[in-house]
C-alpha atoms as a PDB file:
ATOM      1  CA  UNK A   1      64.302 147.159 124.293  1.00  0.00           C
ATOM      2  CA  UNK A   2      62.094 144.916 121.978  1.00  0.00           C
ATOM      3  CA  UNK A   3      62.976 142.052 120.630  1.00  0.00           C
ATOM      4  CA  UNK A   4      61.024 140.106 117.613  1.00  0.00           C
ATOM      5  CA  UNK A   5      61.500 137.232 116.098  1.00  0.00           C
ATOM      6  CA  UNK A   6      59.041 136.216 112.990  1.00  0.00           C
ATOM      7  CA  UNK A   7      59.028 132.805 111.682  1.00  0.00           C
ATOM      8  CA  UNK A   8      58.075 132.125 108.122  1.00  0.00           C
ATOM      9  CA  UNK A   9      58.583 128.872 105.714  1.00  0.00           C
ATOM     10  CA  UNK A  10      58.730 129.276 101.929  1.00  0.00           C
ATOM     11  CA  UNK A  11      57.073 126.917  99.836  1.00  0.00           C
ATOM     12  CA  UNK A  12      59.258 124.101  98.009  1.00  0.00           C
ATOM     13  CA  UNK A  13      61.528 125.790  95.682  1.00  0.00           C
ATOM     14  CA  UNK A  14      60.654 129.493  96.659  1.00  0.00           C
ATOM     15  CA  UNK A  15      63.420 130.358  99.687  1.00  0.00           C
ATOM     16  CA  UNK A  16      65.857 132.384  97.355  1.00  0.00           C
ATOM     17  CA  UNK A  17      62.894 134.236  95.874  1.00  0.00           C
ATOM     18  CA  UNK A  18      61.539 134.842  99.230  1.00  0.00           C
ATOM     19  CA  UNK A  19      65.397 136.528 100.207  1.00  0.00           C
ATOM     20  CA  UNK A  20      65.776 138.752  97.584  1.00  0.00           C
ATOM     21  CA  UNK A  21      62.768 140.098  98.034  1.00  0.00           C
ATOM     22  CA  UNK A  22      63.538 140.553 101.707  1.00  0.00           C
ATOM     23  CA  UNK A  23      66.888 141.958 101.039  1.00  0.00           C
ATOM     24  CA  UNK A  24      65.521 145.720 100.637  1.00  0.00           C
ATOM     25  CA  UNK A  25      63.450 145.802 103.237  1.00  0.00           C
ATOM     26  CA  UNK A  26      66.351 144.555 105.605  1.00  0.00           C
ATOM     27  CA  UNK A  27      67.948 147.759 104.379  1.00  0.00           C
ATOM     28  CA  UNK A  28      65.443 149.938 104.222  1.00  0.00           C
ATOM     29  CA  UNK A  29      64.626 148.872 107.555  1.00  0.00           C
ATOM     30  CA  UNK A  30      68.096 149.239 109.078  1.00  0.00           C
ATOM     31  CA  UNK A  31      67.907 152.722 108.462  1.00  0.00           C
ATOM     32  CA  UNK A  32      64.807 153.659 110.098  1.00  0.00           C
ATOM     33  CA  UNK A  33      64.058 155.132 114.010  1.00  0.00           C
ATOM     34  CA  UNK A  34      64.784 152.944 116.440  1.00  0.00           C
ATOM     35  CA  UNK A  35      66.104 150.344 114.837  1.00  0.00           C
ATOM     36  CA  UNK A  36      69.540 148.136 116.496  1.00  0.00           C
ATOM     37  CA  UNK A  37      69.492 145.449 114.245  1.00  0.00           C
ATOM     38  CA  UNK A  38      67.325 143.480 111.711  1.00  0.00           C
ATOM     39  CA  UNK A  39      68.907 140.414 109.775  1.00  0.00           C
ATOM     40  CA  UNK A  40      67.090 138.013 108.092  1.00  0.00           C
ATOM     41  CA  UNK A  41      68.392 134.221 108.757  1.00  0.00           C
ATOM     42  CA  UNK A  42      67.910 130.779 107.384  1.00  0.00           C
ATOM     43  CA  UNK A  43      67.497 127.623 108.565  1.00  0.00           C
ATOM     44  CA  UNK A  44      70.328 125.085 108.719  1.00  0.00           C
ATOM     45  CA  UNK A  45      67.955 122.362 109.430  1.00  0.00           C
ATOM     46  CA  UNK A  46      65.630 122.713 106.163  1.00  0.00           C
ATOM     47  CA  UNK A  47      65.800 124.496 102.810  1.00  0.00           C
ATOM     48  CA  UNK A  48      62.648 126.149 103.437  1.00  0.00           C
ATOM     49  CA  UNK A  49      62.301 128.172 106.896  1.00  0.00           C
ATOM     50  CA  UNK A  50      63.403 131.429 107.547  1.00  0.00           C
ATOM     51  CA  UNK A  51      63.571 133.796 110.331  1.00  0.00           C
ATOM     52  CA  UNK A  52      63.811 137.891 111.130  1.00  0.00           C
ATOM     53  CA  UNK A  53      65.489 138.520 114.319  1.00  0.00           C
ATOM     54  CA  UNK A  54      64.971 142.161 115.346  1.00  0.00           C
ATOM     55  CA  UNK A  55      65.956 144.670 118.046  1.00  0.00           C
ATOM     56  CA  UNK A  56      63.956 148.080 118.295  1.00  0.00           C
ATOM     57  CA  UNK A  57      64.699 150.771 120.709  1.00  0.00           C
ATOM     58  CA  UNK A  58      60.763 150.928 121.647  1.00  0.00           C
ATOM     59  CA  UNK A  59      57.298 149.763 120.556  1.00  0.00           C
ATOM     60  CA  UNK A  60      56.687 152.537 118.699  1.00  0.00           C
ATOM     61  CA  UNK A  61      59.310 151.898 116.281  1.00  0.00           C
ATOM     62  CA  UNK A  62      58.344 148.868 115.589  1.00  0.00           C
ATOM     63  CA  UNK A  63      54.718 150.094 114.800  1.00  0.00           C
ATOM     64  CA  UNK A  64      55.992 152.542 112.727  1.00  0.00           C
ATOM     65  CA  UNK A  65      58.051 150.055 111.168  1.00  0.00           C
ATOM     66  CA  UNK A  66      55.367 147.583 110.332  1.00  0.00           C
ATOM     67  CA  UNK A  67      53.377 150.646 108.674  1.00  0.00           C
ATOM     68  CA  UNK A  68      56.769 151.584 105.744  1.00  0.00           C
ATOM     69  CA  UNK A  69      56.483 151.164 102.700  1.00  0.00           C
ATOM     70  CA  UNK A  70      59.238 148.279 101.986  1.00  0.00           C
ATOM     71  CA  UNK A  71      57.534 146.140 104.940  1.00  0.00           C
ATOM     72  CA  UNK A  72      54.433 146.275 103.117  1.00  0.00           C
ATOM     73  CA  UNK A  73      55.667 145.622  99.566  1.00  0.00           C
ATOM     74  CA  UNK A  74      57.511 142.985 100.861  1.00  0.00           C
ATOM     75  CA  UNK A  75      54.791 141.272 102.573  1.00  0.00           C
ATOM     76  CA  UNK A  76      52.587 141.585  99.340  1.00  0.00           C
ATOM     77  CA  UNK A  77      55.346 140.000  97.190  1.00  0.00           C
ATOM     78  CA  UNK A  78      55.697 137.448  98.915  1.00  0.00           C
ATOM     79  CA  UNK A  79      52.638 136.058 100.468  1.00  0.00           C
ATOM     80  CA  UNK A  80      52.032 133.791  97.248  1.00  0.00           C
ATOM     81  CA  UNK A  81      55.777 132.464  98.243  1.00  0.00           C
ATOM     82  CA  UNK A  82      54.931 131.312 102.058  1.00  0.00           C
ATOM     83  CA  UNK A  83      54.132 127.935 103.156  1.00  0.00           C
ATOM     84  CA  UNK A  84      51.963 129.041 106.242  1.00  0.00           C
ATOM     85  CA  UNK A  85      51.697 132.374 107.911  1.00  0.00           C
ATOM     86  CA  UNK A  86      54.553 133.954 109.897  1.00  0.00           C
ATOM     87  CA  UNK A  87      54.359 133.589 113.726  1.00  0.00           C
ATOM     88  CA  UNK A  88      55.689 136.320 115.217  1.00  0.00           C
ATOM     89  CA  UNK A  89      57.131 136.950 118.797  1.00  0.00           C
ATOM     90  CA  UNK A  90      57.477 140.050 120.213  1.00  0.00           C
ATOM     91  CA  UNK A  91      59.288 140.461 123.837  1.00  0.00           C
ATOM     92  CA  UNK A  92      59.926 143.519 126.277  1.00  0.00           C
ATOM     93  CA  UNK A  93      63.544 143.286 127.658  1.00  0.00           C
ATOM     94  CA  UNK A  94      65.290 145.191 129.884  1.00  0.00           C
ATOM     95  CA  UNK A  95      69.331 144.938 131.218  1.00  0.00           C
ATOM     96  CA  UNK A  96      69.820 143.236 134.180  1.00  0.00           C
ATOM     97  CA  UNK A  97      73.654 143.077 135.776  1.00  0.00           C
ATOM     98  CA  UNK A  98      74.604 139.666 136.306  1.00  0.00           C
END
């Protein structure tokens, strides 16, 4: 499994703008290959940061994913809207029995 998370502050007043425009590509997104789960967070600790936690079956979903349409609309709408560029963390897991 992969696991992503993606960081991302909106500038002062911009955070609601920033999650409507995210709101179709979490859909879009939750419908695509490989896909377990997508959901788009926010912060309780400030008005501005954000976060996608993701879980893809393989890392060739996820490149697909990166390469849709709604992922790159999204991105374009709402670079002017960011504070700083996204950091993004991507991680190989694998189930372990405890």
């Amino acid at each position: 499994m992969i696991l992503v998370s993606a960081k991302f502050k909106a500038k002062p007043g911009m955070r609601e703008k920033v999650v409507e425009i995210s709101r179709h590509a979490v859909e879009c997104t939750r419908k695509e290959k490989g896909n377990i789960s997508y959901t788009l967070y926010k912060s309780s600790d400030d008005e501005e940061t954000l976060m996608y936690f993701e879980e893809w079956t393989d890392i060739e979903s996820l490149r697909a994913h990166l390469k849709t349409q709604h992922i790159l609309d999204a991105r374009e709408a709402r670079k002017e809207m960011l504070a700083a560029p996204v950091e993004v963390k991507v991680f190989e897991s694998k189930e372990v029995a405890l």
